[in-house]
N, C-alpha and C. Protein backbone atom coordinates (compact mmCIF):
# COMPACT_ATOMS: atom_id res chain seq x y z
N UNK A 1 0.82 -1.20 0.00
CA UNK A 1 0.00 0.00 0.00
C UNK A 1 0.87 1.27 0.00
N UNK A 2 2.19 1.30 0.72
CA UNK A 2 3.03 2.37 0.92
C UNK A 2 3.61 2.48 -0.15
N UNK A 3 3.67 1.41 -1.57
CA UNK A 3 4.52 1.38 -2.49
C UNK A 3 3.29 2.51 -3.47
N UNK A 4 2.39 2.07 -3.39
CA UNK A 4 1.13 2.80 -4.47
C UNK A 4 1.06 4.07 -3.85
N UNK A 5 0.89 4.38 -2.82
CA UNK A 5 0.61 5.69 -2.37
C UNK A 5 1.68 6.40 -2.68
N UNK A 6 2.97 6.13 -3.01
CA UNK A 6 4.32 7.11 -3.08
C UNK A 6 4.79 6.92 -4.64
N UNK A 7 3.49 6.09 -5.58
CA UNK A 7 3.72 6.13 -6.47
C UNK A 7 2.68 7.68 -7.32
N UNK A 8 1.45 7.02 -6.33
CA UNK A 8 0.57 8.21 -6.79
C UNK A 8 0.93 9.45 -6.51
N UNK A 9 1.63 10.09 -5.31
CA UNK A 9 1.90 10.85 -4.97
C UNK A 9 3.37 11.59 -5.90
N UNK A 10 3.91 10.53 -6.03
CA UNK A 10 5.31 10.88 -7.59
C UNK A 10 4.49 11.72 -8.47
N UNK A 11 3.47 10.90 -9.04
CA UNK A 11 2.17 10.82 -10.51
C UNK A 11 1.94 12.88 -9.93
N UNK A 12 1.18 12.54 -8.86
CA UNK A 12 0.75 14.26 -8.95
C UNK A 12 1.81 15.46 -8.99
N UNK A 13 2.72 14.72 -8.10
CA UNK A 13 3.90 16.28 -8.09
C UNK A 13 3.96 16.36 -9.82
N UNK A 14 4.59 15.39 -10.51
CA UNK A 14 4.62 15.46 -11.88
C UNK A 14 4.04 16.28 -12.66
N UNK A 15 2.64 15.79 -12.63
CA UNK A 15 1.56 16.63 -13.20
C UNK A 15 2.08 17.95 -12.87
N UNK A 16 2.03 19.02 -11.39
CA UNK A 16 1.80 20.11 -10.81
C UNK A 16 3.47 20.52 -11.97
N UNK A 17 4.52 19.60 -11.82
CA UNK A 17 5.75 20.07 -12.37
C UNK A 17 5.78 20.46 -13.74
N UNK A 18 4.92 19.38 -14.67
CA UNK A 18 4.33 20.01 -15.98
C UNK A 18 3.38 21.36 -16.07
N UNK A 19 2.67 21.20 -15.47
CA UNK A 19 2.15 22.50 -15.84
C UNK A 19 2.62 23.76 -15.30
N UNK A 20 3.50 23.71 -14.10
CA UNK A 20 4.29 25.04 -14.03
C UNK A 20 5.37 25.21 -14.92
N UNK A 21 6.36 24.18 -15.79
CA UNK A 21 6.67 24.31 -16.70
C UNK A 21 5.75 24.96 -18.10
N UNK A 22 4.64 24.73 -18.42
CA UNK A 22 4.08 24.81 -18.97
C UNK A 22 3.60 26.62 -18.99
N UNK A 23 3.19 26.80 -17.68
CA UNK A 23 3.07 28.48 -17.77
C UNK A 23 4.01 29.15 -17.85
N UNK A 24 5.31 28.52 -17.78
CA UNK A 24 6.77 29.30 -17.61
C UNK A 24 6.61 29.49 -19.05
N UNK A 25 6.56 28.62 -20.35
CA UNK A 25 6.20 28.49 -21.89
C UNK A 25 5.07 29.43 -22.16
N UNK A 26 4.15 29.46 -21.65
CA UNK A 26 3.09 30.02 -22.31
C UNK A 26 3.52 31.76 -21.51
N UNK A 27 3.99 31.94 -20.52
CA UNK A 27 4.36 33.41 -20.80
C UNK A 27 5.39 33.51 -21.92
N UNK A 28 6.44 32.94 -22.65
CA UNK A 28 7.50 33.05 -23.38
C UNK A 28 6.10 33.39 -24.43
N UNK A 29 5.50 32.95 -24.96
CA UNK A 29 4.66 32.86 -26.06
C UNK A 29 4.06 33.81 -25.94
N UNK A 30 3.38 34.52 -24.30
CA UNK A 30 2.71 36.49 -24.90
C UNK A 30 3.52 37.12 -24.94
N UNK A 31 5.25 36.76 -24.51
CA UNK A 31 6.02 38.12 -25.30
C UNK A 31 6.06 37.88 -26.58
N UNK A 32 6.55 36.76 -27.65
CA UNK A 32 6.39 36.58 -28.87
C UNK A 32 5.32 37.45 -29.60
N UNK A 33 4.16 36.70 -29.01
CA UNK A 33 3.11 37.34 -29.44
C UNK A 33 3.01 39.01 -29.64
N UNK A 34 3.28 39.21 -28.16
CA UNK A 34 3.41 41.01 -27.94
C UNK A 34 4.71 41.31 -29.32
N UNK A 35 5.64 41.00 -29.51
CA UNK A 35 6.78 41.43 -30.32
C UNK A 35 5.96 41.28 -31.81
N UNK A 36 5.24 40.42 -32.31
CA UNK A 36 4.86 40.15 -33.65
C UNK A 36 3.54 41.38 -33.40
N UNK A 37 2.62 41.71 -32.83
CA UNK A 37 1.66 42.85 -32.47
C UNK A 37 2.07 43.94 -33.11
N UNK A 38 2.90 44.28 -32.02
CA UNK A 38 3.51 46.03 -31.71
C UNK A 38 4.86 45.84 -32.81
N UNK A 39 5.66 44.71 -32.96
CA UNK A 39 6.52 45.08 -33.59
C UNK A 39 7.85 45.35 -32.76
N UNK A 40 7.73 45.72 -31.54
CA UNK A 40 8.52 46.05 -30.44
C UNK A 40 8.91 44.53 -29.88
N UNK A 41 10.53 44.87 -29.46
CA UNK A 41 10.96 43.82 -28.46
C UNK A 41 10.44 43.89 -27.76
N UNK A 42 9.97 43.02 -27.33
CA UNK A 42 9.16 42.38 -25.51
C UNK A 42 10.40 42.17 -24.76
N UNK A 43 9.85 42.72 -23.53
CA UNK A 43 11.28 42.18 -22.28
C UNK A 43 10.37 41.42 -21.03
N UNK A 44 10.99 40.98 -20.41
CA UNK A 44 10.51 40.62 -18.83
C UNK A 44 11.00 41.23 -17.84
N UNK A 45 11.18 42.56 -18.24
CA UNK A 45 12.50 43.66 -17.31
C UNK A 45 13.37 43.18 -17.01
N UNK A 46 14.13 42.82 -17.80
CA UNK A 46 15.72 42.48 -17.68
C UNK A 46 16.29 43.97 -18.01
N UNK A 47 17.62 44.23 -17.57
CA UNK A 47 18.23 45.12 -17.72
C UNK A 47 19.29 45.01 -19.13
N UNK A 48 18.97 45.88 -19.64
CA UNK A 48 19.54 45.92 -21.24
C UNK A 48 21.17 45.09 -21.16
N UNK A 49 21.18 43.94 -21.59
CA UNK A 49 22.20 43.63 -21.98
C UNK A 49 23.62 42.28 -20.49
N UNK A 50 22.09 42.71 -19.25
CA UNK A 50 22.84 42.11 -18.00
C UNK A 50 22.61 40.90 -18.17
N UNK A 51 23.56 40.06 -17.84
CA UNK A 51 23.20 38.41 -17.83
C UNK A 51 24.21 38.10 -16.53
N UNK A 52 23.87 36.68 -15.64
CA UNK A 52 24.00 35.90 -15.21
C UNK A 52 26.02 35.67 -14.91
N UNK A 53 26.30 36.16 -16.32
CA UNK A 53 27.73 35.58 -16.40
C UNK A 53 28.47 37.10 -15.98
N UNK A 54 28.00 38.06 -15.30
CA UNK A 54 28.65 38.71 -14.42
C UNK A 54 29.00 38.70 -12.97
N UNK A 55 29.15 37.52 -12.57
CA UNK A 55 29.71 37.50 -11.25
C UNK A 55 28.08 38.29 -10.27
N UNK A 56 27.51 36.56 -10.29
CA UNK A 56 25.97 37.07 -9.47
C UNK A 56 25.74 36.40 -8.68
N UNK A 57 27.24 35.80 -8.03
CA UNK A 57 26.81 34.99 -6.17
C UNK A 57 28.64 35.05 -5.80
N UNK A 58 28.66 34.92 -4.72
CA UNK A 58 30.11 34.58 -3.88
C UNK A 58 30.46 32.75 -3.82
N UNK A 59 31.61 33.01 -3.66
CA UNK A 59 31.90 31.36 -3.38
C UNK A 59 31.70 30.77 -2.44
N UNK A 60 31.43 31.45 -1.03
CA UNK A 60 30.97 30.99 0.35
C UNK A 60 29.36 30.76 -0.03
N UNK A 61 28.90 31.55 -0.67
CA UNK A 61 27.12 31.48 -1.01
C UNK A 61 27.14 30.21 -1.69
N UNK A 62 27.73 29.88 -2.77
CA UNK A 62 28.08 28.64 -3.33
C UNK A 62 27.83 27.48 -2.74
N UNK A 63 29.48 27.56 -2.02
CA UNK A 63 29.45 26.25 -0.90
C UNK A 63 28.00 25.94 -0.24
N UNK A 64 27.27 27.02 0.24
CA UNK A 64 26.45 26.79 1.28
C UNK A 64 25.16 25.95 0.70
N UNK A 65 25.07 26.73 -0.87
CA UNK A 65 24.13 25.90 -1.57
C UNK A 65 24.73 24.15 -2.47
N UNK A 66 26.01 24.21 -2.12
CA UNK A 66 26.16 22.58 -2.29
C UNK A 66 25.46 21.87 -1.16
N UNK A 67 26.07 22.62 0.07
CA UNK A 67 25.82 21.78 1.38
C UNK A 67 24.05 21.52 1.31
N UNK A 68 23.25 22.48 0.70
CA UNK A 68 22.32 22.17 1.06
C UNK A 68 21.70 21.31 -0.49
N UNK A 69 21.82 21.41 -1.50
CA UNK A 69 21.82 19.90 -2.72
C UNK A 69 22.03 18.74 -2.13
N UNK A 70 22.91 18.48 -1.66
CA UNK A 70 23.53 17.38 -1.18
C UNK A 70 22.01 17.25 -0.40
N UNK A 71 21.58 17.76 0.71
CA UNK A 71 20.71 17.36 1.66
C UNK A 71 19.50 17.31 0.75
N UNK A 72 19.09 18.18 0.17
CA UNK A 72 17.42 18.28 -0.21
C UNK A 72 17.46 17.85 -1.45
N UNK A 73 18.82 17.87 -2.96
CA UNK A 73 18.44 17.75 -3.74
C UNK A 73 19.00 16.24 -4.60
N UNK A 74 20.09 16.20 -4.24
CA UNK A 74 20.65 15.29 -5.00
C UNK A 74 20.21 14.09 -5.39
N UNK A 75 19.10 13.35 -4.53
CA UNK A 75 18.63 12.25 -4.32
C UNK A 75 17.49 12.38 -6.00
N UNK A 76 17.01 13.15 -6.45
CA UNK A 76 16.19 13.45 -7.50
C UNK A 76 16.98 13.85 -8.38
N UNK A 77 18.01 14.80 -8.55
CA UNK A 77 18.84 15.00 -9.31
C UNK A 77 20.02 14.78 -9.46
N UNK A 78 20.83 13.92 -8.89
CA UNK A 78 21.95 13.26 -8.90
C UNK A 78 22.97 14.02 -8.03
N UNK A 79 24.04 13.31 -7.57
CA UNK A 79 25.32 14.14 -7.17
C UNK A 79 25.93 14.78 -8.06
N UNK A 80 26.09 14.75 -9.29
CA UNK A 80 26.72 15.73 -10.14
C UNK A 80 25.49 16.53 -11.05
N UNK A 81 23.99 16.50 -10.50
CA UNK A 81 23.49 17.71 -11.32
C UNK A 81 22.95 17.37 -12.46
N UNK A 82 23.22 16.24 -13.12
CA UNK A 82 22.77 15.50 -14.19
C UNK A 82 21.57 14.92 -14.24
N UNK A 83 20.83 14.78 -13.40
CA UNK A 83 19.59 14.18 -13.58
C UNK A 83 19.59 12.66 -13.85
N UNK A 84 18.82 12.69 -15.10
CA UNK A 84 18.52 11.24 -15.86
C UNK A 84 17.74 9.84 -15.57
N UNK A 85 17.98 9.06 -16.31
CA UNK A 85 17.50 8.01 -16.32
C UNK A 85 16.83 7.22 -14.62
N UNK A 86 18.11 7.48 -14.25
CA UNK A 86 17.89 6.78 -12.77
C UNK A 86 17.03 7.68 -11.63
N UNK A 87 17.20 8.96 -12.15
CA UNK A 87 16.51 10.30 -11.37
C UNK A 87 15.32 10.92 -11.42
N UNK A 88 14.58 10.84 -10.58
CA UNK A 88 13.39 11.74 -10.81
C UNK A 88 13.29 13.27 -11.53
N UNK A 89 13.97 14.18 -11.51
CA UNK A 89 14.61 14.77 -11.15
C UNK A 89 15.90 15.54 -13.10
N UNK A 90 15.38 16.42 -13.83
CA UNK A 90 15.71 16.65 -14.83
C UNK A 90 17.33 17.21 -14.56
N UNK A 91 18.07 17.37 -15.14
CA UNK A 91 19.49 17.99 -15.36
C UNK A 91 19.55 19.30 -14.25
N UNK A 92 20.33 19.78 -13.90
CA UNK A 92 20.72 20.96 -13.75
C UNK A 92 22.12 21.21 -14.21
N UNK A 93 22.55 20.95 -15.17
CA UNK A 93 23.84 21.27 -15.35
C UNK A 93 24.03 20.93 -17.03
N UNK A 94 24.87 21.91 -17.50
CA UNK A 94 25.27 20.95 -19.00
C UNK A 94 23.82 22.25 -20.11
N UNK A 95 23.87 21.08 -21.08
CA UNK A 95 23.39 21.46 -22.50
C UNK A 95 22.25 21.85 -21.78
N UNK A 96 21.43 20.50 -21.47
CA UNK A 96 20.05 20.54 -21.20
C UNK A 96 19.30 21.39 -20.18
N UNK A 97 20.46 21.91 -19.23
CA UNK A 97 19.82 22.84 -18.19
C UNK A 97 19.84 24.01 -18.81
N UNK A 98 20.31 24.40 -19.53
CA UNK A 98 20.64 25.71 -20.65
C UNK A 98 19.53 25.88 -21.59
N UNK A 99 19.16 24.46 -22.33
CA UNK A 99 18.14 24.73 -23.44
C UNK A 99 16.75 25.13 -22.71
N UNK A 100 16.59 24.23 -20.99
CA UNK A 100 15.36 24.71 -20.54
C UNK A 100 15.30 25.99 -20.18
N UNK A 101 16.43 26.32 -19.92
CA UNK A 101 16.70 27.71 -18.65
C UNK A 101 17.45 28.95 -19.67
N UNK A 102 17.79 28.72 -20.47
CA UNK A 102 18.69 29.94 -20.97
C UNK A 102 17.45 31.04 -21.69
N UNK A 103 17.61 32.21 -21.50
CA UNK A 103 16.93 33.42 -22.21
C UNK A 103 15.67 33.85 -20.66
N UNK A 104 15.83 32.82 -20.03
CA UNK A 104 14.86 33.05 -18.79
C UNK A 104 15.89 33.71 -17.73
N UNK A 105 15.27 34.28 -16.67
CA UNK A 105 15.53 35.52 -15.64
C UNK A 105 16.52 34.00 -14.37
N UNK A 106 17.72 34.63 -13.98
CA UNK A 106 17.52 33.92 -12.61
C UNK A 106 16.27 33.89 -11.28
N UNK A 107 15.46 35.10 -11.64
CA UNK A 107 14.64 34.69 -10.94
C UNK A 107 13.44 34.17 -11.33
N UNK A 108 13.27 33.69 -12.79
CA UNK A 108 12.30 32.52 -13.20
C UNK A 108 12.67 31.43 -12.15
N UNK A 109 14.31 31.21 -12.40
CA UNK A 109 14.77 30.17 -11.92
C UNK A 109 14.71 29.86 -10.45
N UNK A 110 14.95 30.99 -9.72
CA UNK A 110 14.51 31.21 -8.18
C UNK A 110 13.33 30.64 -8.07
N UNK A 111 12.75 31.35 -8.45
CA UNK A 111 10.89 31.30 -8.36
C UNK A 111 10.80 29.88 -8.58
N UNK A 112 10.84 29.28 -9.42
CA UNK A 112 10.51 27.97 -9.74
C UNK A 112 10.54 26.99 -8.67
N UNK A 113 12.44 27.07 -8.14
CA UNK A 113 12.56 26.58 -7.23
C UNK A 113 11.61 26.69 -5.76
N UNK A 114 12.05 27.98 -5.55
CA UNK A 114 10.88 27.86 -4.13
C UNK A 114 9.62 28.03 -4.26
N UNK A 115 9.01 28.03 -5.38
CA UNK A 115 7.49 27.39 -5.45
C UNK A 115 7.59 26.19 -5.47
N UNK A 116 8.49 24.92 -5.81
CA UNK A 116 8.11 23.58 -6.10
C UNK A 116 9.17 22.64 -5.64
N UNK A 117 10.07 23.18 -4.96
CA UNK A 117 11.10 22.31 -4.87
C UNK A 117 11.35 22.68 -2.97
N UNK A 118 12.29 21.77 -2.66
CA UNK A 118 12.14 20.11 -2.98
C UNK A 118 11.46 19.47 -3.01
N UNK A 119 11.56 18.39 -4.14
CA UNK A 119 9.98 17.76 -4.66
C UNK A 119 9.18 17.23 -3.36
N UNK A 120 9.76 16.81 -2.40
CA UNK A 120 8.97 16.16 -1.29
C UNK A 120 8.69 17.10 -0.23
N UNK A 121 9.05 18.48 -0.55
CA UNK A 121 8.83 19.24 0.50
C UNK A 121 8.88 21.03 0.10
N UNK A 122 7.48 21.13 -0.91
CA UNK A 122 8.24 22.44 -1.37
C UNK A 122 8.02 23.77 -0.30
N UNK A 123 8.55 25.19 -0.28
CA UNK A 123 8.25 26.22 0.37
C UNK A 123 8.64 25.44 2.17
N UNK A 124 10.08 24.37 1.96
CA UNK A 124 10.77 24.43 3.36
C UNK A 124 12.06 25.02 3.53
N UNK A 125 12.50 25.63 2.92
CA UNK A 125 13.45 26.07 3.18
C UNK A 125 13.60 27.70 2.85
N UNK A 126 14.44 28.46 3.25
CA UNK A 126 14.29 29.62 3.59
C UNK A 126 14.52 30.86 2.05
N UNK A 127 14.51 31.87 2.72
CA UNK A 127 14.54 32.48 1.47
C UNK A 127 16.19 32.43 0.79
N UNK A 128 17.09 33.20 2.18
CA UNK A 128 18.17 32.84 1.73
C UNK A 128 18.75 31.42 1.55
N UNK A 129 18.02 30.61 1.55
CA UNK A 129 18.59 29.13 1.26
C UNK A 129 18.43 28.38 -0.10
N UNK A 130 17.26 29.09 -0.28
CA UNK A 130 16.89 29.16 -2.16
C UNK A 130 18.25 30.48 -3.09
N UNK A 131 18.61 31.46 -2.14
CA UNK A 131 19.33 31.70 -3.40
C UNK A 131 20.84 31.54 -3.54
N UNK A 132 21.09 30.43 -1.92
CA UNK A 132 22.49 29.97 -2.01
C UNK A 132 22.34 28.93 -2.78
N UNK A 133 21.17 28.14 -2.98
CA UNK A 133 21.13 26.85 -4.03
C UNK A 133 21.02 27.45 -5.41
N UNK A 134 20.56 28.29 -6.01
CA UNK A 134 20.60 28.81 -6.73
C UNK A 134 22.04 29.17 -7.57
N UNK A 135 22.33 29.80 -6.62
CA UNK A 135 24.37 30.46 -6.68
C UNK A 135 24.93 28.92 -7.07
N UNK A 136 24.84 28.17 -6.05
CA UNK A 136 25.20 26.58 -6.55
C UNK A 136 25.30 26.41 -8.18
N UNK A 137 23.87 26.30 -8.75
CA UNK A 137 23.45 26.08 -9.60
C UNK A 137 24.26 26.77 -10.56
N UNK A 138 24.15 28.08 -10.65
CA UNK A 138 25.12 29.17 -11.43
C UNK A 138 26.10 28.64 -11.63
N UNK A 139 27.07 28.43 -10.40
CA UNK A 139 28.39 27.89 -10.44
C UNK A 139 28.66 26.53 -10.89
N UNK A 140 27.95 25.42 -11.00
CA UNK A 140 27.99 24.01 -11.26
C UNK A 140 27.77 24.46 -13.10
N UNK A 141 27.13 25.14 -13.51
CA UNK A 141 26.95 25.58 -14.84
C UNK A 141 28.46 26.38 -15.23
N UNK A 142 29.06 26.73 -14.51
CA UNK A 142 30.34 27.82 -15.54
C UNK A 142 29.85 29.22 -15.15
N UNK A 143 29.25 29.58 -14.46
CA UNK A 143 28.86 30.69 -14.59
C UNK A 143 30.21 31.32 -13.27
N UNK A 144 30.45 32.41 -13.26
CA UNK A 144 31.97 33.15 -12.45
C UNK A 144 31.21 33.75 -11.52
N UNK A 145 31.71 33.76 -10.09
CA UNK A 145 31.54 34.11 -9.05
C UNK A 145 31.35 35.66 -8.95
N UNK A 146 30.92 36.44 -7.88
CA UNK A 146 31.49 38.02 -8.12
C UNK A 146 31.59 38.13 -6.73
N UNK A 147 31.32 39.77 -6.85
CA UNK A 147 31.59 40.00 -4.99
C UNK A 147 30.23 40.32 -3.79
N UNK A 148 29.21 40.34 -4.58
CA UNK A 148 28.01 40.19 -4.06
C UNK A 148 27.75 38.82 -3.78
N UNK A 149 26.80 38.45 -3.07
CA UNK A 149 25.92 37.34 -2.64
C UNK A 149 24.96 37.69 -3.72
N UNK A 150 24.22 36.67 -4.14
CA UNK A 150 22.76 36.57 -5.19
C UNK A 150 21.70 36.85 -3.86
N UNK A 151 21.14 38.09 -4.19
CA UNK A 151 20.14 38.08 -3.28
C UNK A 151 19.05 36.99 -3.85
N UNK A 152 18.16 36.85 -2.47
CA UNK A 152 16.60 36.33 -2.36
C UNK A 152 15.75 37.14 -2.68
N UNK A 153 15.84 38.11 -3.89
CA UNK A 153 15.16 39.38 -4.31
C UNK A 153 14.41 39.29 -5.33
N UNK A 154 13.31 38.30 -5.81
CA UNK A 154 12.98 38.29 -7.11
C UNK A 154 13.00 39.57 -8.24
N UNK A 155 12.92 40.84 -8.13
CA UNK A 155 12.82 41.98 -8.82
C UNK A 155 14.37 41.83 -9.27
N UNK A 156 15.33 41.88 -8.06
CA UNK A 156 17.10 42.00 -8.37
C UNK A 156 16.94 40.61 -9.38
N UNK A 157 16.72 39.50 -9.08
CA UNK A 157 16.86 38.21 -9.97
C UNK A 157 16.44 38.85 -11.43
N UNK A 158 15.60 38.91 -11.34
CA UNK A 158 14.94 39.30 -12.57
C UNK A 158 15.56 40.04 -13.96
N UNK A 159 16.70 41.09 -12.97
CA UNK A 159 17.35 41.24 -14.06
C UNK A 159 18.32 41.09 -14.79
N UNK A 160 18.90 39.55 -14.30
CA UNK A 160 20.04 38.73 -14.56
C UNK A 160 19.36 37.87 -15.50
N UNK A 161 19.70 37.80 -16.63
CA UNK A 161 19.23 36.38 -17.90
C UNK A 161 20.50 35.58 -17.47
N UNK A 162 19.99 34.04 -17.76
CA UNK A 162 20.61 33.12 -17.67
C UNK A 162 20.78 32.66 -19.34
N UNK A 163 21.78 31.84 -19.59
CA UNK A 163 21.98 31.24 -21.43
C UNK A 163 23.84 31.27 -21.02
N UNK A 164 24.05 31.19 -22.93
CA UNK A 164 25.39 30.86 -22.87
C UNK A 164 26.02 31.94 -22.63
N UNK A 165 27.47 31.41 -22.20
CA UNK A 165 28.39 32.64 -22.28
C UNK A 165 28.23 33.51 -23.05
N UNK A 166 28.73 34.90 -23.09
CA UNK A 166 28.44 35.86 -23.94
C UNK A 166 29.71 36.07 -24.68
């Protein structure tokens, strides 16, 4: 009975994980839309030209968000970030975390997280604990350290794009 119930319970997070993926897509699609309209670039208030690969967490912020992967995340997404086959739990690292995540805000990426994650326990952990896992994340990707901490600021997130090097 404990095997079905933690199967059904897999089945729904799933579902809830598709379709917040799913609205993350369907806003990409009213800026499109808005740009083919007006003719005008659509933004999500990003700041002209800022991305991610300017040094947008510390290395102590880093560490702190390994220490806490290791505890809340790895078990779904692997010890190295990869996800896959054996994992509940999609990539965070590499090509594939890029094709989902690149042209989106770090704080899509924030947001995401502490609305839904960790899968067995979302909205437990703190604010600053989402954006030392976050910083993690940055850094396990290539992305360069700076001299700020990544705030827990969705507006500040917001205007960091994540994608490839520039």
């Amino acid at each position: 009975m404990a095997d079905s119930a933690l199967i059904a319970a897999k089945y729904a997070r799933t579902i809830v994980l598709v379709v917040a993926f799913g609205t993350l897509a369907s806003g990409d699609a009213r800026l499109v839309a808005q740009e083919r309209t007006t003719g005008a670039k659509a933004t999500t208030g990003v700041a002209q030209g800022r991305t991610a690969w300017s040094g947008a967490y510390t290395i102590p912020q880093a560490r702190r968000g390994e220490l806490l992967f290791q505890k809340h995340c790895d078990y779904c997404h692997g010890v190295d970030l990869r996800g896959g086959d054996d994992y509940v739990g999609p990539s965070l690292k590499g090509a594939s975390f890029l094709r989902r995540w690149g042209g989106k805000t770090v704080g899509e990426l924030f947001s995401f997280m502490s609305e839904f994650m960790p899968y067995d326990g979302p909205h437990t952990l703190t604010i600053a604990e989402y954006a030392d896992l976050t910083s993690f994340i940055l850094e396990a990707n290539g992305l360069p350290p700076g001299d700020s901490e990544l705030p827990g600021v969705r507006s500040k997130l917001d205007e960091m794009l994540l994608g490839q090097k520039p």
